[in-house]
PDB file of N, CA and C in Angstrom:
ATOM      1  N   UNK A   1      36.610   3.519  17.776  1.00  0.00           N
ATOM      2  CA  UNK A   1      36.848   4.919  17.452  1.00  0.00           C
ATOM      3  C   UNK A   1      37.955   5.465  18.360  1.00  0.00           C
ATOM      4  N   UNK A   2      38.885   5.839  17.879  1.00  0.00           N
ATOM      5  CA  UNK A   2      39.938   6.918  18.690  1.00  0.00           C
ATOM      6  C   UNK A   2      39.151   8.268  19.575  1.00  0.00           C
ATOM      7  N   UNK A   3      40.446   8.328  20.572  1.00  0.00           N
ATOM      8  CA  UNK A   3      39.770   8.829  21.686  1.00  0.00           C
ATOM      9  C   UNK A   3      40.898   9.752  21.232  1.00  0.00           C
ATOM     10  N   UNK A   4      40.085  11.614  21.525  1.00  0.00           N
ATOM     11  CA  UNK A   4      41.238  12.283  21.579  1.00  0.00           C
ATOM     12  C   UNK A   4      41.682  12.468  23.073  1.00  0.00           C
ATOM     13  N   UNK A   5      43.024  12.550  23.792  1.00  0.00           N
ATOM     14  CA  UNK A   5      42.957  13.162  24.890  1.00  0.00           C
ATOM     15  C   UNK A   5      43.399  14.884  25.013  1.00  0.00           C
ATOM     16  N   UNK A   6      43.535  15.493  23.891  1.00  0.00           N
ATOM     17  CA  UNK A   6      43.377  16.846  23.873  1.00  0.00           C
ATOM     18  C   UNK A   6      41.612  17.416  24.369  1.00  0.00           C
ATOM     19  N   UNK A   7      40.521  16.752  24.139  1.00  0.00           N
ATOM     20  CA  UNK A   7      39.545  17.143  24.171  1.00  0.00           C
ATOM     21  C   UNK A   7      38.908  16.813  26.092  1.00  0.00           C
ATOM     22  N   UNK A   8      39.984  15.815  26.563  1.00  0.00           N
ATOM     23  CA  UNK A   8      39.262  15.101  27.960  1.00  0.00           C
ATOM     24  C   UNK A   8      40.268  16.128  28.622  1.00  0.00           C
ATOM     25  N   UNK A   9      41.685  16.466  28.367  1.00  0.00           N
ATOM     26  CA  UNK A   9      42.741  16.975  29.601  1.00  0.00           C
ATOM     27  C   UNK A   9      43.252  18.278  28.955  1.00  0.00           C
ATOM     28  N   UNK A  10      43.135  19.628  29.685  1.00  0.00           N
ATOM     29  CA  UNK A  10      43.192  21.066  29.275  1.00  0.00           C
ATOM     30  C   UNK A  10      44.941  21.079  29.033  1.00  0.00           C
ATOM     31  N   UNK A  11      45.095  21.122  28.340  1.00  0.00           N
ATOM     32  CA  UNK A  11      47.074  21.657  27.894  1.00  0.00           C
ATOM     33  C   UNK A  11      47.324  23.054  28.513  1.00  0.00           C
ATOM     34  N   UNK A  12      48.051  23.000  29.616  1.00  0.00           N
ATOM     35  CA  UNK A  12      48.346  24.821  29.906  1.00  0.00           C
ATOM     36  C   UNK A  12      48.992  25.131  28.519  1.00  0.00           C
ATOM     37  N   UNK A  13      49.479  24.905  27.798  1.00  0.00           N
ATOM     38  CA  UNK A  13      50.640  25.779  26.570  1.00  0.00           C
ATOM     39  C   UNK A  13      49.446  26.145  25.827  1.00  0.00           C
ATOM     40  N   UNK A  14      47.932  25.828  25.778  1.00  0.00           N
ATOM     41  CA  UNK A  14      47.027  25.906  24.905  1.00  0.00           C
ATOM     42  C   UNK A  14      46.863  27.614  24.461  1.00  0.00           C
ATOM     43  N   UNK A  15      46.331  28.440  26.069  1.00  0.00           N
ATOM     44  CA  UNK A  15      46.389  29.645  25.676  1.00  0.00           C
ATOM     45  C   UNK A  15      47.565  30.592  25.266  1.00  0.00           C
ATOM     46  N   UNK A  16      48.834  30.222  25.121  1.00  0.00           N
ATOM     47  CA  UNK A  16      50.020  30.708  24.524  1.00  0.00           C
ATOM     48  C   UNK A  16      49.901  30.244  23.206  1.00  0.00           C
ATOM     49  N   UNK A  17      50.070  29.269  23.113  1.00  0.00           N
ATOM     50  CA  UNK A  17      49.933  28.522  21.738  1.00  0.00           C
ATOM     51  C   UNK A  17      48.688  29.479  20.561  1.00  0.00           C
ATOM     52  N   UNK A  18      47.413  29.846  20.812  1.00  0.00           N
ATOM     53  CA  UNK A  18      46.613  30.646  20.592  1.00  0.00           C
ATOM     54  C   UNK A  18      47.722  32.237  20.653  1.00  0.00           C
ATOM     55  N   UNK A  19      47.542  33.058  21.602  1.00  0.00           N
ATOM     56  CA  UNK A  19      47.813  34.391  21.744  1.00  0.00           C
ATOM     57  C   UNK A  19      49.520  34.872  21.132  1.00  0.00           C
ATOM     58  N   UNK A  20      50.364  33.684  20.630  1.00  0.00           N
ATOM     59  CA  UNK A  20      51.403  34.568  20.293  1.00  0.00           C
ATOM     60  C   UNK A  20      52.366  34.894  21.227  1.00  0.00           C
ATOM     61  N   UNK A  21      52.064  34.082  22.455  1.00  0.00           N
ATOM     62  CA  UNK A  21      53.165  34.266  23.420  1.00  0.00           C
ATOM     63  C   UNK A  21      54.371  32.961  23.751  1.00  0.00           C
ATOM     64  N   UNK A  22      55.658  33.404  23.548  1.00  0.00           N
ATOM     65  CA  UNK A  22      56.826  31.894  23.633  1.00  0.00           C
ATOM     66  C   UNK A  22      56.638  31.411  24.728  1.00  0.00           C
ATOM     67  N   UNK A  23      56.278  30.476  24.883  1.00  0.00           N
ATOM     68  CA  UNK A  23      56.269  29.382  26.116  1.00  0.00           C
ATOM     69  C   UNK A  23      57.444  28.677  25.522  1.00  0.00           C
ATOM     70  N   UNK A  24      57.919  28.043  26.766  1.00  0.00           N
ATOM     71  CA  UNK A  24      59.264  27.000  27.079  1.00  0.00           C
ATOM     72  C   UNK A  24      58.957  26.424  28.438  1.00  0.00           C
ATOM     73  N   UNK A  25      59.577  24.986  28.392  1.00  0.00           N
ATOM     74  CA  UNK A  25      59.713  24.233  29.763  1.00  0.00           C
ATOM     75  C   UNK A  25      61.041  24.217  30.200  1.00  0.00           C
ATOM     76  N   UNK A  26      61.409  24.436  31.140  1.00  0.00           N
ATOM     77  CA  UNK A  26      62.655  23.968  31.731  1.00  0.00           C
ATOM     78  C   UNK A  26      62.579  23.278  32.961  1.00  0.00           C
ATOM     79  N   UNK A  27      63.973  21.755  33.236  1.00  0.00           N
ATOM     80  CA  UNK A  27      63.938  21.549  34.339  1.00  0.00           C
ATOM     81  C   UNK A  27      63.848  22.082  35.687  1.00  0.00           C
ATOM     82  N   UNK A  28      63.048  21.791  36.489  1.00  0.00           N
ATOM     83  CA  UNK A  28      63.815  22.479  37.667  1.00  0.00           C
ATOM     84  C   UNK A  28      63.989  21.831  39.128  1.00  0.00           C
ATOM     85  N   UNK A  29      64.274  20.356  38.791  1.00  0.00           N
ATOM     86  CA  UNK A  29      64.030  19.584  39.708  1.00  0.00           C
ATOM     87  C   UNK A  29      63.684  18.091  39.570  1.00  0.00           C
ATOM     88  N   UNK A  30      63.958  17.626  40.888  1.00  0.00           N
ATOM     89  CA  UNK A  30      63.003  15.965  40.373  1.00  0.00           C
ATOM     90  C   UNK A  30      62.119  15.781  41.834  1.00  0.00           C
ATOM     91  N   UNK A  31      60.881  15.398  41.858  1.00  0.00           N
ATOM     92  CA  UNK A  31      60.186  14.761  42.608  1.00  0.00           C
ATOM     93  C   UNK A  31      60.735  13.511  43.822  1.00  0.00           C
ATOM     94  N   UNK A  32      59.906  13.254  44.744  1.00  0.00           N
ATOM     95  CA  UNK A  32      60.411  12.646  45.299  1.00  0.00           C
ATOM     96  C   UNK A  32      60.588  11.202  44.995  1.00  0.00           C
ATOM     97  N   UNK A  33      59.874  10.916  43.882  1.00  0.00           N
ATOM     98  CA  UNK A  33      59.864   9.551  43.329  1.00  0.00           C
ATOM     99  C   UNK A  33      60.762   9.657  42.060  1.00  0.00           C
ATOM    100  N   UNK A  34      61.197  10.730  41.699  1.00  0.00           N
ATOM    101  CA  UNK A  34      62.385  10.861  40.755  1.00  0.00           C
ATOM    102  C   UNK A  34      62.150  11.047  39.125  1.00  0.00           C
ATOM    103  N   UNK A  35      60.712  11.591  39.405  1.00  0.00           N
ATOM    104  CA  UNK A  35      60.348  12.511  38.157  1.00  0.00           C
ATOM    105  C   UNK A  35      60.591  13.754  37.718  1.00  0.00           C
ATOM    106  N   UNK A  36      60.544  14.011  37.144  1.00  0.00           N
ATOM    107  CA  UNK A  36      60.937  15.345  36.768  1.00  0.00           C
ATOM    108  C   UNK A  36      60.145  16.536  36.540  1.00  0.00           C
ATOM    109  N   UNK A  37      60.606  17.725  37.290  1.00  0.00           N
ATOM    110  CA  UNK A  37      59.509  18.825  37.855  1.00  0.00           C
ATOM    111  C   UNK A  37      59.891  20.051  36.806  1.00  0.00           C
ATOM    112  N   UNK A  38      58.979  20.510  35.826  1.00  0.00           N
ATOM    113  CA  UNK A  38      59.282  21.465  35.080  1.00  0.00           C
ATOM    114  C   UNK A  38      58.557  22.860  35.473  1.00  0.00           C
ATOM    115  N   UNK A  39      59.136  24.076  35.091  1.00  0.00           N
ATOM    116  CA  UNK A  39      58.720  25.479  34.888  1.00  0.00           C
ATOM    117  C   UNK A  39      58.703  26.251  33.610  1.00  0.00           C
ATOM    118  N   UNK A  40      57.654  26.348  33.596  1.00  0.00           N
ATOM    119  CA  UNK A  40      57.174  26.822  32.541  1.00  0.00           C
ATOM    120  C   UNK A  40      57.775  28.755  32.269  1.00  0.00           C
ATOM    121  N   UNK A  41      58.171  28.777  31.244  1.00  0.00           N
ATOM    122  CA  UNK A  41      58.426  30.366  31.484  1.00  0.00           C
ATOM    123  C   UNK A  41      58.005  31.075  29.751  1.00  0.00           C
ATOM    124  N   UNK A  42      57.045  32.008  29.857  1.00  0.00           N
ATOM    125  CA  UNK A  42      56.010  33.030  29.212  1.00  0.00           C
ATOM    126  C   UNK A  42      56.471  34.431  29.158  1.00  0.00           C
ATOM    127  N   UNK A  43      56.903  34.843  27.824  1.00  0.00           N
ATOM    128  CA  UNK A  43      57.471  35.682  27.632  1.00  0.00           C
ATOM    129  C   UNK A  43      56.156  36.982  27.018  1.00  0.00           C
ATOM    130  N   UNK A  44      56.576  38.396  26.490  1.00  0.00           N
ATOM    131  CA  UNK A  44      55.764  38.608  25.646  1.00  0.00           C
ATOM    132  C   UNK A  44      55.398  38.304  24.378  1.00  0.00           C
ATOM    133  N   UNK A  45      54.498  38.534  23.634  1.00  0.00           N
ATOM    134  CA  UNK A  45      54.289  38.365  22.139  1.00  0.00           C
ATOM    135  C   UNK A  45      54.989  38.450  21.116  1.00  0.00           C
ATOM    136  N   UNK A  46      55.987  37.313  20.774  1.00  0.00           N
ATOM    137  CA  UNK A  46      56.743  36.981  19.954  1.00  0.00           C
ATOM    138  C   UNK A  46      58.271  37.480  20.251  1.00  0.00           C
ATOM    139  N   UNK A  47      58.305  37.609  21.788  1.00  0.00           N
ATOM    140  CA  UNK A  47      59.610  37.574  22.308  1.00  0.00           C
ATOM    141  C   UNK A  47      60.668  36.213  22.263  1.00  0.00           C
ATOM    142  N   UNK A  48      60.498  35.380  21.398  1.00  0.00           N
ATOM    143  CA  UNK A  48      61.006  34.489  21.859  1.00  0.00           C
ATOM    144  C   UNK A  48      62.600  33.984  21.929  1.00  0.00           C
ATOM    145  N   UNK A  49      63.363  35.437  21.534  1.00  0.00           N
ATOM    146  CA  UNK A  49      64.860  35.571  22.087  1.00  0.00           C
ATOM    147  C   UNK A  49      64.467  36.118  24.043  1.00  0.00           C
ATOM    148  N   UNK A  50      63.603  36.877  24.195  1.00  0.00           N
ATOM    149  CA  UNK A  50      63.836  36.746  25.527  1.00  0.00           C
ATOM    150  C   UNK A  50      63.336  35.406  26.448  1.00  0.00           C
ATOM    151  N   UNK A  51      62.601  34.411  26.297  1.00  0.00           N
ATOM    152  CA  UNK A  51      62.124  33.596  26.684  1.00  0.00           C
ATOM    153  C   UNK A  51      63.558  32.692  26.825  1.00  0.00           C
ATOM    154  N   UNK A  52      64.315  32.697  25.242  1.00  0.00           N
ATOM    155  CA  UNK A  52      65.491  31.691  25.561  1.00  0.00           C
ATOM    156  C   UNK A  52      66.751  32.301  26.310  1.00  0.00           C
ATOM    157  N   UNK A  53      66.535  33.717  26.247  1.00  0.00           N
ATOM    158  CA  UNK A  53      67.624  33.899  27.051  1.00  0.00           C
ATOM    159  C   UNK A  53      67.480  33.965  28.516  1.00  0.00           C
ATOM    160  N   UNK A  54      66.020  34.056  29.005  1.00  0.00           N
ATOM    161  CA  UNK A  54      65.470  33.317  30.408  1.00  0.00           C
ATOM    162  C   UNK A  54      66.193  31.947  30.939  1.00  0.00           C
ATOM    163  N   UNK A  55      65.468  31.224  30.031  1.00  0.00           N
ATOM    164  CA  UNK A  55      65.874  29.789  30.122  1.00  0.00           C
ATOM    165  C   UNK A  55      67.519  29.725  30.467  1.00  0.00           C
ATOM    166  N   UNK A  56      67.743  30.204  29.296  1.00  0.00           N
ATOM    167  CA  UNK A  56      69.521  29.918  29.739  1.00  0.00           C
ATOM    168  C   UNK A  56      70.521  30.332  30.848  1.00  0.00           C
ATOM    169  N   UNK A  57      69.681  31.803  30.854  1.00  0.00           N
ATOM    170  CA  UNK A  57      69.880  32.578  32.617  1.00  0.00           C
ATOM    171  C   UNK A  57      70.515  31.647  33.514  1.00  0.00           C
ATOM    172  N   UNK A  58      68.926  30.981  33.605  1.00  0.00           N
ATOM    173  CA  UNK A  58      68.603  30.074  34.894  1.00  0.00           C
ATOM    174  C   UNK A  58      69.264  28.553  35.027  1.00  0.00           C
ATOM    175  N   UNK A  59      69.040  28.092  33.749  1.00  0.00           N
ATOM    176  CA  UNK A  59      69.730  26.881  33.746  1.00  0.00           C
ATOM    177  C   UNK A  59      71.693  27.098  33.862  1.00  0.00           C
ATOM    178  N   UNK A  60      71.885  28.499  33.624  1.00  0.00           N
ATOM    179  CA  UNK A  60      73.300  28.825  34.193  1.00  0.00           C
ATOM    180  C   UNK A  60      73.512  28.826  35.861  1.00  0.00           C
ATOM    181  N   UNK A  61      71.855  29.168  36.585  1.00  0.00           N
ATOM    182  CA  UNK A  61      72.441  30.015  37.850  1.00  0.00           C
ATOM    183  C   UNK A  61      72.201  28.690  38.467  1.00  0.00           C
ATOM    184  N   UNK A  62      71.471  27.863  38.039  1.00  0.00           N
ATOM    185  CA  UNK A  62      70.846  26.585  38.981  1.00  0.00           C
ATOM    186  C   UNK A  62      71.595  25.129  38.382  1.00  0.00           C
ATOM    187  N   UNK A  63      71.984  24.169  39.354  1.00  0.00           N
ATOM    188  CA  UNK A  63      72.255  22.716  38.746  1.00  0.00           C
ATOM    189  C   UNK A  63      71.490  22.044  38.449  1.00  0.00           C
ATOM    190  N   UNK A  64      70.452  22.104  38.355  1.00  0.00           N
ATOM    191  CA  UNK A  64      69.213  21.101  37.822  1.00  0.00           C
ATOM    192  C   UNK A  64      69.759  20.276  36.297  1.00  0.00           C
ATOM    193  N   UNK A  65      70.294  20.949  35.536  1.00  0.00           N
ATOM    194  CA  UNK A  65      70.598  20.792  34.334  1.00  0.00           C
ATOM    195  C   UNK A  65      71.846  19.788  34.602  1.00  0.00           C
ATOM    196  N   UNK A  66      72.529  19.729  35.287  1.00  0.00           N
ATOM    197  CA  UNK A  66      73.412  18.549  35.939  1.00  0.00           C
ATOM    198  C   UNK A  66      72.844  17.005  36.384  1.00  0.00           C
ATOM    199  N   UNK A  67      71.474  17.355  36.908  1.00  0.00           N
ATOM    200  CA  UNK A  67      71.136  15.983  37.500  1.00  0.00           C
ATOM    201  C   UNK A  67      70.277  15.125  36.158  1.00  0.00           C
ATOM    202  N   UNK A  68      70.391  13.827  36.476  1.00  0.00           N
ATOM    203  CA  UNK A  68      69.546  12.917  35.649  1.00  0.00           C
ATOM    204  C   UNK A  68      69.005  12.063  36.648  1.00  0.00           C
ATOM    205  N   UNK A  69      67.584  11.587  36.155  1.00  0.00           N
ATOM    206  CA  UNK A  69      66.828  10.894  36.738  1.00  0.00           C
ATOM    207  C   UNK A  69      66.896   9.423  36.412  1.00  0.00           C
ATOM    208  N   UNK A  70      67.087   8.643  38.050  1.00  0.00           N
ATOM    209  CA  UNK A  70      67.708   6.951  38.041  1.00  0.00           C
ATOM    210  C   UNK A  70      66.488   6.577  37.394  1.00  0.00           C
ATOM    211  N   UNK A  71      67.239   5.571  36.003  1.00  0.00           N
ATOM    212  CA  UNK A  71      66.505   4.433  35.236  1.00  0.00           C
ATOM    213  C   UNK A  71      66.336   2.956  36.185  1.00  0.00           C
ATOM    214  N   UNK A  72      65.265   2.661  36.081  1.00  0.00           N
ATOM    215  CA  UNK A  72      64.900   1.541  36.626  1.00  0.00           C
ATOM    216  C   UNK A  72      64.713   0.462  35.959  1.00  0.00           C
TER     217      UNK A  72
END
């Protein structure tokens, strides 16, 4: 029998996903092992021109969006 893992591990996007609010991930970093560290950014209820124009803000003011993470 299939296992769900929605039912064993809580999704933060779950209660947005429900209420009508734009969630987005953006980079904002890499770990020290060279993963990649995201931020989540939550706008109001069905804002979701301001959510992307968040995103783009930031990914203007910060280089994160420059780096890539070494393939092994």
């Amino acid at each position: 029998m299939a296992k769900f893992y929605i039912f064993e591990i809580p999704l933060l996007t779950s209660p947005f996903n429900v209420s009508g609010h734009p969630a987005m991930s953006v980079c904002n970093g890499f770990s020290a092992d060279g993963l990649p560290v995201g931020m989540q950014i939550i706008g109001r209820p069905f804002d979701d021109a301001g959510v992307l124009a968040t995103a783009a803000a930031y990914e203007r003011a910060t280089p994160f969006r420059l780096n890539r993470p070494v393939l092994k």
